[in-house]
Every structure is written in structure tokens, then in C-alpha cells.
N, C-alpha and C. Protein backbone atom coordinates (compact mmCIF):
# COMPACT_ATOMS: atom_id res chain seq x y z
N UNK A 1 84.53 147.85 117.16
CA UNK A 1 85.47 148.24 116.12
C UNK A 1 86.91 147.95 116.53
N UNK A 2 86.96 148.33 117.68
CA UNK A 2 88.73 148.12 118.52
C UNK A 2 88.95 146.53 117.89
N UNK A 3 88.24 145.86 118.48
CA UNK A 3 88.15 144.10 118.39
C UNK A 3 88.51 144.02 116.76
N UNK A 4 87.66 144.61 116.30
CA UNK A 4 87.98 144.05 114.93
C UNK A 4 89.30 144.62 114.03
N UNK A 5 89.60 145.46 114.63
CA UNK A 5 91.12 146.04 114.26
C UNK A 5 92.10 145.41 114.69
N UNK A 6 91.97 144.77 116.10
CA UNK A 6 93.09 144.23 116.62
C UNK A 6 92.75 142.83 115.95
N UNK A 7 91.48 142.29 116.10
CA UNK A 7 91.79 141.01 115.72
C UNK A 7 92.30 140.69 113.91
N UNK A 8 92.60 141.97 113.25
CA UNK A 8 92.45 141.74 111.94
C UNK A 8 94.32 142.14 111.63
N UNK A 9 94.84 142.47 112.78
CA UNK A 9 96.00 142.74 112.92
C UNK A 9 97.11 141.80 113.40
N UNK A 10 96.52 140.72 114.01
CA UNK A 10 97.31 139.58 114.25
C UNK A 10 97.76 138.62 113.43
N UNK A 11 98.61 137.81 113.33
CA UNK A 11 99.42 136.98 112.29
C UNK A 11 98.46 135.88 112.79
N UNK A 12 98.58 135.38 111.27
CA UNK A 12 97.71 134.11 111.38
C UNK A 12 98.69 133.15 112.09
N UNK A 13 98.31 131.82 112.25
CA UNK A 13 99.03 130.41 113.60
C UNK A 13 100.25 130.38 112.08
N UNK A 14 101.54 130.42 112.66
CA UNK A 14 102.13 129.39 112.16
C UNK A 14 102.19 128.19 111.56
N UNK A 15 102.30 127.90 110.12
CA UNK A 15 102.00 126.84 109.71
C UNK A 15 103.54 125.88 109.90
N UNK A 16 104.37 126.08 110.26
CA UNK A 16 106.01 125.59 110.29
C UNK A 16 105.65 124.47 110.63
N UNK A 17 105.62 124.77 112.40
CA UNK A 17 104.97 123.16 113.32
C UNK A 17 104.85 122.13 112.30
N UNK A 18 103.46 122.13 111.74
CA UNK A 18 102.69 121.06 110.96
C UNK A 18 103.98 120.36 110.13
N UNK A 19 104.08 121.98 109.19
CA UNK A 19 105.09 121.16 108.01
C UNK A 19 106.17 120.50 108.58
N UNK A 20 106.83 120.68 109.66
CA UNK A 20 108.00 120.15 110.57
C UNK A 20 107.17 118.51 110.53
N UNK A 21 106.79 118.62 111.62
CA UNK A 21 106.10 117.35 111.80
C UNK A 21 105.94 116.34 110.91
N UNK A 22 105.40 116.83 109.78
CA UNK A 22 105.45 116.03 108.35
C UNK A 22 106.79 115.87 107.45
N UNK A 23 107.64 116.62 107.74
CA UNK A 23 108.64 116.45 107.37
C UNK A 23 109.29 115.06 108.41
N UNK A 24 108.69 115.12 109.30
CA UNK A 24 110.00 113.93 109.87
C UNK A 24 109.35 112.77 109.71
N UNK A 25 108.16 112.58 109.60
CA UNK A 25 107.03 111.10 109.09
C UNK A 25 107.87 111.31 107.85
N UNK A 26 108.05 112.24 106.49
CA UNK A 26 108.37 111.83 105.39
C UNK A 26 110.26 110.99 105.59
N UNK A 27 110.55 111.97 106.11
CA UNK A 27 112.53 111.46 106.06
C UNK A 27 112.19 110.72 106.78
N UNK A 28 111.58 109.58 108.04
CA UNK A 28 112.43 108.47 108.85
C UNK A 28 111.80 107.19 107.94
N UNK A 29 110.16 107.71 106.53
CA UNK A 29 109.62 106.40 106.39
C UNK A 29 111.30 106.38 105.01
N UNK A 30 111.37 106.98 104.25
CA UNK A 30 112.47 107.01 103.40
C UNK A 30 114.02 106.31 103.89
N UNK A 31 114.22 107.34 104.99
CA UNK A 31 115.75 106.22 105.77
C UNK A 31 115.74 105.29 105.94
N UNK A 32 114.79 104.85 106.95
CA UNK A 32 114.66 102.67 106.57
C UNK A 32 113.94 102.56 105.78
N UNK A 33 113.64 102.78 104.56
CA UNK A 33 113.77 102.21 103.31
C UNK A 33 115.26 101.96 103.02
N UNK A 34 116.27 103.09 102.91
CA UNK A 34 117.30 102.86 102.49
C UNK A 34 118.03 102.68 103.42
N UNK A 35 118.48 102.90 104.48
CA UNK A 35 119.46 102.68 105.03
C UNK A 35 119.88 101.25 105.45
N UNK A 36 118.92 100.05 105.62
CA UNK A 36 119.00 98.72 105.96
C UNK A 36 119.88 98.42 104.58
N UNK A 37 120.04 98.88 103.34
CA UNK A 37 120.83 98.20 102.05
C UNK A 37 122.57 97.74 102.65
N UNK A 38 122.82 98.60 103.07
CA UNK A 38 124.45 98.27 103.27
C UNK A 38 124.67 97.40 104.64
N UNK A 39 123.20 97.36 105.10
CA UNK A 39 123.75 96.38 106.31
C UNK A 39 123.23 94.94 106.36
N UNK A 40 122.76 94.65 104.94
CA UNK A 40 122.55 93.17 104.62
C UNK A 40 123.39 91.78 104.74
N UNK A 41 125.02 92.77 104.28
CA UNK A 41 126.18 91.47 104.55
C UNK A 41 126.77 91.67 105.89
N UNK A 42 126.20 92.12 106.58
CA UNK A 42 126.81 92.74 108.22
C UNK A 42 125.74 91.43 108.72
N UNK A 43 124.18 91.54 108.30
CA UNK A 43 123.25 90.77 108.65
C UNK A 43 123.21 89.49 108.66
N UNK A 44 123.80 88.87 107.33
CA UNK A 44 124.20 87.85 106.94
C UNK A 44 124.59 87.01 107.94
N UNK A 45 125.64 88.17 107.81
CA UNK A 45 127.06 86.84 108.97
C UNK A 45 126.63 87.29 110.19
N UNK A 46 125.85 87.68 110.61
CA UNK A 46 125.67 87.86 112.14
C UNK A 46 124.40 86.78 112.65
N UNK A 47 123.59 86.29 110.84
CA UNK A 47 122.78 85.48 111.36
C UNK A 47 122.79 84.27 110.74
N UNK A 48 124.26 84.35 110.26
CA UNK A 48 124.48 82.98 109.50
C UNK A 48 123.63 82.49 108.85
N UNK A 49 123.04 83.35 107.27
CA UNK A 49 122.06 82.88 106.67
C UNK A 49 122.69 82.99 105.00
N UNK A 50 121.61 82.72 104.14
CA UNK A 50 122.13 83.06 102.70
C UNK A 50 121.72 84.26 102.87
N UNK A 51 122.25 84.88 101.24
CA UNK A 51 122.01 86.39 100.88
C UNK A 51 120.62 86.40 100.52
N UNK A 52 119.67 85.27 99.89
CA UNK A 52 118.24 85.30 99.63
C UNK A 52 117.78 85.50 100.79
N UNK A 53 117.79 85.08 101.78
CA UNK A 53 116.87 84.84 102.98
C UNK A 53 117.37 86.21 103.80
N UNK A 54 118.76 86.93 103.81
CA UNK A 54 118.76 88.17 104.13
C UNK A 54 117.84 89.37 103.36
N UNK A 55 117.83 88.83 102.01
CA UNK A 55 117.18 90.39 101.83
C UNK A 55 116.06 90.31 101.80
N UNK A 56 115.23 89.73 102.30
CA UNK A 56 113.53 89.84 103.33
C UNK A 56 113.65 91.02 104.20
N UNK A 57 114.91 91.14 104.90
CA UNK A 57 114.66 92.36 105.89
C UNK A 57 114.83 93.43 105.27
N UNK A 58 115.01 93.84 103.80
CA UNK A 58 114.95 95.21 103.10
C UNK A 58 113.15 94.93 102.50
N UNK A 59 112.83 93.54 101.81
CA UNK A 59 111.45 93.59 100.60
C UNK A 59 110.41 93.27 101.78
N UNK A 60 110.59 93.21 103.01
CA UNK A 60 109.65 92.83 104.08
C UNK A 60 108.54 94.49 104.46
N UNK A 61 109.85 95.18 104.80
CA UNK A 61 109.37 96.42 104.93
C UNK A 61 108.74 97.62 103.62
N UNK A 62 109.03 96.90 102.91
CA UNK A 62 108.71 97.68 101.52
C UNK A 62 107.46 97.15 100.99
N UNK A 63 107.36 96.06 101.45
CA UNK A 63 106.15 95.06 100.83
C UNK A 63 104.60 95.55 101.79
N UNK A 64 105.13 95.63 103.21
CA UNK A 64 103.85 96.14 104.17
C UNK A 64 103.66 97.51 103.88
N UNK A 65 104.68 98.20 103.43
CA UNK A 65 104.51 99.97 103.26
C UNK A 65 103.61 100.14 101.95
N UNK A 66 103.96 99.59 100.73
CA UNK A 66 102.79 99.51 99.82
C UNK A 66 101.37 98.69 100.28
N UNK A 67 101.48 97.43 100.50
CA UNK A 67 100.58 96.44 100.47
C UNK A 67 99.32 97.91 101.72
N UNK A 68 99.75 98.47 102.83
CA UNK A 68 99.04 98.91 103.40
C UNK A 68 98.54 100.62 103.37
N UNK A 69 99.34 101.11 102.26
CA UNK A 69 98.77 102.13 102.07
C UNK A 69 97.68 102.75 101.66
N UNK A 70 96.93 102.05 100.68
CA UNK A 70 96.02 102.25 100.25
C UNK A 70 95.09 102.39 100.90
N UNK A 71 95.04 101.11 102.09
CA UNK A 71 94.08 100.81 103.31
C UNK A 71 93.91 101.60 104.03
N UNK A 72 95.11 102.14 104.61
CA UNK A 72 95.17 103.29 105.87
C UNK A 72 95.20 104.67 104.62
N UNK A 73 94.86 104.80 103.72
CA UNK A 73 94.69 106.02 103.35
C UNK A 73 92.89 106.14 103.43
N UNK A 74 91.96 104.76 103.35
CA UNK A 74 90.98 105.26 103.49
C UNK A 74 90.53 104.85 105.10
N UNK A 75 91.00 104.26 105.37
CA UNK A 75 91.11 103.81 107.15
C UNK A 75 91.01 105.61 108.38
N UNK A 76 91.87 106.63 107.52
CA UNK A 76 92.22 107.64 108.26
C UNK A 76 91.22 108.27 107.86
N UNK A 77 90.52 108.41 106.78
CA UNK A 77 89.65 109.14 106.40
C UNK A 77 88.57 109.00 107.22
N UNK A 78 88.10 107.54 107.34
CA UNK A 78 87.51 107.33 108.63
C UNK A 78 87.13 107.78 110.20
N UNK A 79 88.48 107.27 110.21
CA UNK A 79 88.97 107.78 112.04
C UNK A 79 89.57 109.11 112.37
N UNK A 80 90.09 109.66 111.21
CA UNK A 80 90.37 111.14 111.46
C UNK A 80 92.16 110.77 111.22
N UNK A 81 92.64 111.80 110.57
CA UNK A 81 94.14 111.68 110.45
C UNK A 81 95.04 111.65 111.38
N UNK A 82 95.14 112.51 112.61
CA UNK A 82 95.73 112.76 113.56
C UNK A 82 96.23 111.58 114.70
N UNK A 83 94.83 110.72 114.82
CA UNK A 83 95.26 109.29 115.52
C UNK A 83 95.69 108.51 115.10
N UNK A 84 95.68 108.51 113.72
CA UNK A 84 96.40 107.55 112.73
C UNK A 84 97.85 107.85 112.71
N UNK A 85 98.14 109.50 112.37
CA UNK A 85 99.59 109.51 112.16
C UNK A 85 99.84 109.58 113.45
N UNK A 86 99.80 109.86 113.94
CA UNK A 86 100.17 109.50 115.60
C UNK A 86 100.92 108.09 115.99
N UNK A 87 99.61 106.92 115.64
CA UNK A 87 99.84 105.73 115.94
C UNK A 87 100.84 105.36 114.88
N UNK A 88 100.72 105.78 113.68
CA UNK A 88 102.39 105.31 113.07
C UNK A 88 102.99 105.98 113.50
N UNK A 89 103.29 107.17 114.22
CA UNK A 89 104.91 107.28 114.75
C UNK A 89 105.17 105.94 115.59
N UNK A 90 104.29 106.12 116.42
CA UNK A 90 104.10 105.20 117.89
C UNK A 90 104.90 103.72 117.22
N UNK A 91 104.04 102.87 116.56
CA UNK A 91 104.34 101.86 115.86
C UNK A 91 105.87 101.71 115.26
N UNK A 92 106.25 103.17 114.19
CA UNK A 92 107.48 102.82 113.71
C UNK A 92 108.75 102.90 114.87
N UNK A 93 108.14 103.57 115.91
CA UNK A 93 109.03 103.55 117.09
C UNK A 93 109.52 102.38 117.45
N UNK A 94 108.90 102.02 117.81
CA UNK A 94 108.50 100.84 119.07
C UNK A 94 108.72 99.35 118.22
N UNK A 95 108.93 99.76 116.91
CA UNK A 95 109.37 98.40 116.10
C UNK A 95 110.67 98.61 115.50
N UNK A 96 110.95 99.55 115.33
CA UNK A 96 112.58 100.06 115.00
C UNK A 96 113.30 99.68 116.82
N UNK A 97 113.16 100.11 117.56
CA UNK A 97 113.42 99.59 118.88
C UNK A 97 113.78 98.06 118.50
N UNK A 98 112.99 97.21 118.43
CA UNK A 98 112.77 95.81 118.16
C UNK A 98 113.52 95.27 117.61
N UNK A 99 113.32 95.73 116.31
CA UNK A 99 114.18 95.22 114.87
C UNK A 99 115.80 95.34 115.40
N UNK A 100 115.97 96.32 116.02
CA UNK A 100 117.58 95.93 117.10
C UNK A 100 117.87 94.99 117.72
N UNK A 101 116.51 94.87 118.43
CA UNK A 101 116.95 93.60 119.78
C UNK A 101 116.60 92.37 119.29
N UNK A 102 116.28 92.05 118.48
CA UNK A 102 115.94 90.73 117.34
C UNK A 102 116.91 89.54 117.78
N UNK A 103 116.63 88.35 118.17
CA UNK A 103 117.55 87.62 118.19
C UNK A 103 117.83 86.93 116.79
N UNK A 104 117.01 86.67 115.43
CA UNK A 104 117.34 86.00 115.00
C UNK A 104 116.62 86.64 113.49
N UNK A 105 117.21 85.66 112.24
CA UNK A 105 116.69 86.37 111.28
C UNK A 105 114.81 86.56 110.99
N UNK A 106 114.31 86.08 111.37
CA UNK A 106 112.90 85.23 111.20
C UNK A 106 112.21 86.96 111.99
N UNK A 107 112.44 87.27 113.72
CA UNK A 107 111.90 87.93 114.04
C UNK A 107 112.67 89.02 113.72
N UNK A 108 113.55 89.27 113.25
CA UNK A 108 114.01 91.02 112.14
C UNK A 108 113.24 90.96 111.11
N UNK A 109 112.66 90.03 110.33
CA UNK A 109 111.94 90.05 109.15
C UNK A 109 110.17 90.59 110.14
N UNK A 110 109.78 90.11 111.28
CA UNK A 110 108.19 90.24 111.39
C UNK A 110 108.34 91.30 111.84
N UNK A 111 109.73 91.92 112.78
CA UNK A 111 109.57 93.28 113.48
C UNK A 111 109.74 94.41 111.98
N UNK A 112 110.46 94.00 110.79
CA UNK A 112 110.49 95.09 109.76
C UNK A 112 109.02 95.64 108.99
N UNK A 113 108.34 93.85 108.85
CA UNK A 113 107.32 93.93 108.40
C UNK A 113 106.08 95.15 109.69
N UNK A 114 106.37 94.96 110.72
CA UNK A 114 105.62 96.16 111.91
C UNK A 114 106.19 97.11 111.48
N UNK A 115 107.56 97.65 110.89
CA UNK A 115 107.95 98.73 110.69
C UNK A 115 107.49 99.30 109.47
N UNK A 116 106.75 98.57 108.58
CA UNK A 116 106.93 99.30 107.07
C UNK A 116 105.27 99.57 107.19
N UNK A 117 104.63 98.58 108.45
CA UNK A 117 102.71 99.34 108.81
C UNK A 117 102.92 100.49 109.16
N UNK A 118 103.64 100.64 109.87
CA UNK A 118 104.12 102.09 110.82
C UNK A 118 104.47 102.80 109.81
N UNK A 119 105.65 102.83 108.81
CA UNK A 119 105.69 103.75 107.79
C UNK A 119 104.56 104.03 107.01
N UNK A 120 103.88 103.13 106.53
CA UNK A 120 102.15 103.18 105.77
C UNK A 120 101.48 104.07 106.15
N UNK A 121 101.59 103.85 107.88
CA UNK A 121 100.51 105.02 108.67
C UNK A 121 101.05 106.42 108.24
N UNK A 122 102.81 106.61 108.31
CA UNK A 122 102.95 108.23 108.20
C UNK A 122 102.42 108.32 106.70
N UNK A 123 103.18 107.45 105.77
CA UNK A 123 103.12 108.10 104.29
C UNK A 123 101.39 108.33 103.89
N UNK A 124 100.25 107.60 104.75
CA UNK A 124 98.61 107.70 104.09
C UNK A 124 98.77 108.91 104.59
N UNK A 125 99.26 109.30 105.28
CA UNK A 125 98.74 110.79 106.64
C UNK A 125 99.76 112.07 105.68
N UNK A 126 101.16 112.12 105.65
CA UNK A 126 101.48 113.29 105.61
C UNK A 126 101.50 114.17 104.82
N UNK A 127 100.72 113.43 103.37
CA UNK A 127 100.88 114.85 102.55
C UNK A 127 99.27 115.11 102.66
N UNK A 128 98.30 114.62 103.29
CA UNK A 128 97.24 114.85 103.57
C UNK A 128 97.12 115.70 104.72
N UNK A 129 97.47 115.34 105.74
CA UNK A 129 97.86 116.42 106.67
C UNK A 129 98.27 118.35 106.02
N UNK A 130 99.25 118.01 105.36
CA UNK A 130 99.75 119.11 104.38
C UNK A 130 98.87 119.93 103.45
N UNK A 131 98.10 119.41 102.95
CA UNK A 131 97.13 119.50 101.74
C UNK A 131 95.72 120.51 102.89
N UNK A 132 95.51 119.59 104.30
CA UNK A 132 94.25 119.88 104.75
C UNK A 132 94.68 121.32 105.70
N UNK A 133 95.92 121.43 105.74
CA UNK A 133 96.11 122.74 107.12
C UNK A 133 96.99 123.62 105.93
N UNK A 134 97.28 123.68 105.22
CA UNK A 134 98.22 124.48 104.45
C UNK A 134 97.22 125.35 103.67
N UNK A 135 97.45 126.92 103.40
CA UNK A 135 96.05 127.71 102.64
C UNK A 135 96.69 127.21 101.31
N UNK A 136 95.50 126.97 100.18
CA UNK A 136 96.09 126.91 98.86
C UNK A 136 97.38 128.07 98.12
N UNK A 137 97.76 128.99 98.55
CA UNK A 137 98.28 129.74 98.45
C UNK A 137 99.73 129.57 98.18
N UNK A 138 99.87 129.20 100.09
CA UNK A 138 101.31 127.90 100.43
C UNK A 138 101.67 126.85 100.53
N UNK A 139 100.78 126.22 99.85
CA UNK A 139 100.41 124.71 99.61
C UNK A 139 101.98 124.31 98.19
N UNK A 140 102.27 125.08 97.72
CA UNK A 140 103.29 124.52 96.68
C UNK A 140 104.35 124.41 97.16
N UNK A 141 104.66 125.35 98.34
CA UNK A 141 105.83 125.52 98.99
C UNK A 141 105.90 124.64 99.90
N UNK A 142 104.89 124.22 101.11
CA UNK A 142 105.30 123.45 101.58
C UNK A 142 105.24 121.78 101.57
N UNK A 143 104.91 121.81 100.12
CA UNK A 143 104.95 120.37 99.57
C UNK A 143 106.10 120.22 98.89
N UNK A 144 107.08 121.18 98.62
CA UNK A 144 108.57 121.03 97.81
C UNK A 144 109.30 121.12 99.47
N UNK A 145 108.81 121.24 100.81
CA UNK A 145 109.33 121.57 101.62
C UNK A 145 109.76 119.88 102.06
N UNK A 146 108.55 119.34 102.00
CA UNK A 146 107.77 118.12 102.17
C UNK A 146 108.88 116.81 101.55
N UNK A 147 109.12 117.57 100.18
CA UNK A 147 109.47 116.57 99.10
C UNK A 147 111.32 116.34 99.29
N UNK A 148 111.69 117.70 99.72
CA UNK A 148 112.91 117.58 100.28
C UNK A 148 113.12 116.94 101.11
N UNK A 149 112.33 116.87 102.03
CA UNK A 149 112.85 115.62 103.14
C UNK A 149 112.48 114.38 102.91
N UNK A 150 111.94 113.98 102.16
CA UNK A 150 111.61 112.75 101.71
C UNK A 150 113.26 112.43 100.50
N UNK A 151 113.72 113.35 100.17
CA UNK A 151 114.80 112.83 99.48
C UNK A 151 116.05 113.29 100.35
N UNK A 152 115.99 113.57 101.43
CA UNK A 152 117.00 113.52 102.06
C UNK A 152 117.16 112.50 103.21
N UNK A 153 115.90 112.00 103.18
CA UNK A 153 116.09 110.38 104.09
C UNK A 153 116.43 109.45 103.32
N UNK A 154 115.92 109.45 101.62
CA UNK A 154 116.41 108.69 100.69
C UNK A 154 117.76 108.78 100.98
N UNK A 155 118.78 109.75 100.35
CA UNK A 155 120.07 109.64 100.33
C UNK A 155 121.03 109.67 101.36
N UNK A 156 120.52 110.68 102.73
CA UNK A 156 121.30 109.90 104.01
C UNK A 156 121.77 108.60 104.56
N UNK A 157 119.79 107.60 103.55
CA UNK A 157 120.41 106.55 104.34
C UNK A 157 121.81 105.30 104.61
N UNK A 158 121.91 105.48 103.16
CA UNK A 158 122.86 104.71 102.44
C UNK A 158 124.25 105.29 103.45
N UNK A 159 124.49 106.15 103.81
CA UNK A 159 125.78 106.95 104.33
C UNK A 159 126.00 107.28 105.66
N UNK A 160 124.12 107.57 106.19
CA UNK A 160 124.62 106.72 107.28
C UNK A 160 124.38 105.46 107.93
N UNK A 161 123.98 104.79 107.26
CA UNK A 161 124.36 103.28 107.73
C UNK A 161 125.47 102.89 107.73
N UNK A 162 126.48 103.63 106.30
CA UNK A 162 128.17 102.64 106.63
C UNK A 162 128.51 103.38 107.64
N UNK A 163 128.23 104.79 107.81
CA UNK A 163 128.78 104.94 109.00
C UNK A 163 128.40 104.17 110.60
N UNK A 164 127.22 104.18 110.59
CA UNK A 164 127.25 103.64 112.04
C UNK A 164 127.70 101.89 111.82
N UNK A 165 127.68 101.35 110.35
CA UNK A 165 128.25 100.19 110.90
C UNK A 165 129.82 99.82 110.86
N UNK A 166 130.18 100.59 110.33
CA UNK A 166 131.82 101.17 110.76
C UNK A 166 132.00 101.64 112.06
N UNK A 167 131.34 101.93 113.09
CA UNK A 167 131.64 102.50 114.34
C UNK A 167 130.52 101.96 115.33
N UNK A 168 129.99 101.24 115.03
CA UNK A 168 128.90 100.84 116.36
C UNK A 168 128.44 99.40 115.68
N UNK A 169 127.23 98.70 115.81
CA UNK A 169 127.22 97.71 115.03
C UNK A 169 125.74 97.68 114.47
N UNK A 170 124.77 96.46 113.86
CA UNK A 170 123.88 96.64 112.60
C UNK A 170 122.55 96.80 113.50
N UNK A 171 122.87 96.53 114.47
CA UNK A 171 121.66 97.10 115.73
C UNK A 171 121.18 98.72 115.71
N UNK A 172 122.04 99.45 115.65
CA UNK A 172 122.26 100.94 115.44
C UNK A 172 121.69 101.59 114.32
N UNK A 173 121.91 100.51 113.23
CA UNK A 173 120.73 100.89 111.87
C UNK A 173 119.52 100.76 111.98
N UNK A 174 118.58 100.50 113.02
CA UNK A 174 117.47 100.31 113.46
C UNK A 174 117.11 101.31 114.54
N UNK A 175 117.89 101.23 115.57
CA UNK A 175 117.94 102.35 116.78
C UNK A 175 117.84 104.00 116.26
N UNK A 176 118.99 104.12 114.98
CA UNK A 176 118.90 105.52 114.65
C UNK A 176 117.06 106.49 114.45
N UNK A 177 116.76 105.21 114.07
CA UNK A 177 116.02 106.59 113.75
C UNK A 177 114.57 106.65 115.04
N UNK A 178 114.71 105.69 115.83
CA UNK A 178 113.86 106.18 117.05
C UNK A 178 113.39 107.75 118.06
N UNK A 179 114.79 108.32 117.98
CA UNK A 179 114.66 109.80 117.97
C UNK A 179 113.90 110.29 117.25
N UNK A 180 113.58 110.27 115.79
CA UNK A 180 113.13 110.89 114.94
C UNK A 180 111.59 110.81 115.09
N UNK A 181 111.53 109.28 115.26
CA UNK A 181 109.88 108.94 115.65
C UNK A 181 109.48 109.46 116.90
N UNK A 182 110.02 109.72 117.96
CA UNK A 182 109.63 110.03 119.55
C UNK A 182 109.42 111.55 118.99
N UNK A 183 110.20 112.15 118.67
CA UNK A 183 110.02 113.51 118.64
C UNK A 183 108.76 113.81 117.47
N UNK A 184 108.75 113.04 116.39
CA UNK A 184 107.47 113.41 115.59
C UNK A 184 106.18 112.96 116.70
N UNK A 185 106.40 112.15 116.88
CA UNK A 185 105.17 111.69 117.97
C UNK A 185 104.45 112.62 118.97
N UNK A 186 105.84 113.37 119.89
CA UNK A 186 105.45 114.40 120.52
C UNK A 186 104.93 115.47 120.04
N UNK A 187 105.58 116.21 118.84
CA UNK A 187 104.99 117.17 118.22
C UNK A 187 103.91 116.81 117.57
N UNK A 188 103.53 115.79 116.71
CA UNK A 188 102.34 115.42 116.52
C UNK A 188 101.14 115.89 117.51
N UNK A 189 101.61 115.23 118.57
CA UNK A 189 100.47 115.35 119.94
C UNK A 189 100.28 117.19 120.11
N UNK A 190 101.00 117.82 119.67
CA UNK A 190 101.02 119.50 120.37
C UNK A 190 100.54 120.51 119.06
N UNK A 191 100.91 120.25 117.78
CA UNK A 191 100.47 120.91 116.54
C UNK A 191 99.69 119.97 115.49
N UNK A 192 99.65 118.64 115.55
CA UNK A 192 98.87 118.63 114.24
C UNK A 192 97.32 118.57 114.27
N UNK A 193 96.35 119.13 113.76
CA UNK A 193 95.11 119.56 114.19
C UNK A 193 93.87 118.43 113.46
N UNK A 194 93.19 118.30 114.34
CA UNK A 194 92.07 117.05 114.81
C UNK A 194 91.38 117.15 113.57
N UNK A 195 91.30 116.28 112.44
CA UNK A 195 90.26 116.19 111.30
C UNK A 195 89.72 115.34 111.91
């Protein structure tokens, strides 16, 4: 009887973690969506190209983020969600890294196109993630929790890109959001739970 009093007295796990976690897969796939827009004529002249052949590095990443969602939405179902969103943090990392050190326009276009698989992986995973650990209860809340950060990577990005390319240069619009991915990555690895 003790047992079952105490155990009926404890707070259920924290659901924050999770929704955290999914919150930063939603805002970094949204920021490079937008934030590469204002640094197209920075791009230009840095790679001495036309304005057609620059804006591949905005429809490159937008083109693999649809073209592969569908796939990795039944791909995860498969393999289980957790290694999937995982491996898109991993991926959008490690190609946002890249897409900086790019020497030329050709490999910013194949490293964006790695970046928008990597976004694919979070966006098949995070409102599924959300949906599978959230009780129906708080499931409305933390999908408006969800939805906010997905529109606050939308509209940051635009603002801060002029900023960092007003004060650092168009390398930095790529670099920014590597933090965001390392740290979802890690927390990924510590709270989001094994389907």
C-alpha cells in the first residue's frame, strides 16, 4: 500500500525536454530557409556569378526539404524516429559547417542541397515525436508551442542575416545556426525516447 501511495504521488517525467528539443529541429529547419534571402547579392559578388545561378543556393535547399520528406517520413517509421532525428541534426550540422567553407558557387549549391536532407530528417521527425510522447490532453499546447518556433525561425531569419552580414561576412549565415544543431543533437541523445 506504502508503494502505491508514494508511487501515485510522484509527478509524472517532464514533458519540456522533448518539446525543447523539437522546438529547435523546428526554428533552425525555418532559419535557413529564410535567412540565406538577403545574402544572395553578398553571394553573387563574392562568386562572381549571375543572379539566376545565385538563387540555387536558396531553391536547392527547399527543393531537397520537400522532394525528401515524404520519404523520411515513412523511412522513420521504419527505423524508429529517434535515429533519424538525430541523424538530421548531425547532417544539418555538419553541412551548415560546409556551406561556409565552400569555395565556390557549384559546392554551396551540393552542401545546401545536404542541408535541406538534414532539414527533411528534423521536419519528418518533429511533430511526430510531439504527437507520440505528448498525453492527448497537452498535445494542443505543445504543438502551438511547436508552431511558435517554427515562426520565429521564419522571421528571425531575414534580420539576422543583415545583421551578421553587416558585421561579419556571408560565411556566418551558414555557421549561425550550428549551435542550434549541436545542442539539439545533444539533447536529442539525453530526452527524446526510443520508438
Amino acid at each position: 500500500d506504502s508503494q502505491r501511495c508514494e508511487g501515485s504521488m510522484r509527478k509524472p517525467p517532464s514533458l519540456w525536454p522533448i518539446i525543447r528539443v523539437a522546438c529547435i529541429g523546428a526554428f533552425i529547419g525555418q532559419l535557413d530557409a529564410s535567412i540565406v534571402q538577403l545574402a544572395l547579392p553578398a553571394l553573387k559578388d563574392a562568386f562572381g556569378v549571375t543572379v539566376d545561378e545565385v538563387r540555387w543556393v536558396a531553391i536547392a535547399y527547399l527543393l531537397a526539404f520537400a522532394a525528401f520528406l515524404p520519404v523520411f517520413g515513412r523511412v522513420c517509421e521504419i527505423l524508429g524516429r529517434k535515429p533519424c532525428y538525430l541523424a538530421g541534426f548531425a547532417l544539418f550540422s555538419i553541412s551548415s559547417v560546409l556551406c561556409g567553407w565552400a569555395t565556390d558557387l557549384e559546392w554551396l549549391i551540393a552542401f545546401r542541397t545536404l542541408q535541406g536532407v538534414g532539414g527533411s530528417l528534423l521536419g519528418a521527425n518533429s511533430i511526430a515525436i510531439i504527437v507520440q510522447s505528448v498525453p492527448e490532453n497537452r498535445r494542443n499546447h505543445a504543438i502551438g508551442v511547436f508552431t511558435a518556433a517554427q515562426a520565429m525561425g521564419v522571421s528571425v531569419g531575414p534580420a539576422a542575416g543583415g545583421l551578421l552580414l553587416d558585421t561579419l561576412d556571408w560565411r556566418w549565415i551558414f555557421w549561425t545556426s550550428v549551435p542550434f544543431g549541436l545542442t539539439g543533437f545533444v539533447l536529442g541523445c539525453l530526452v527524446v525516447p526510443s520508438t
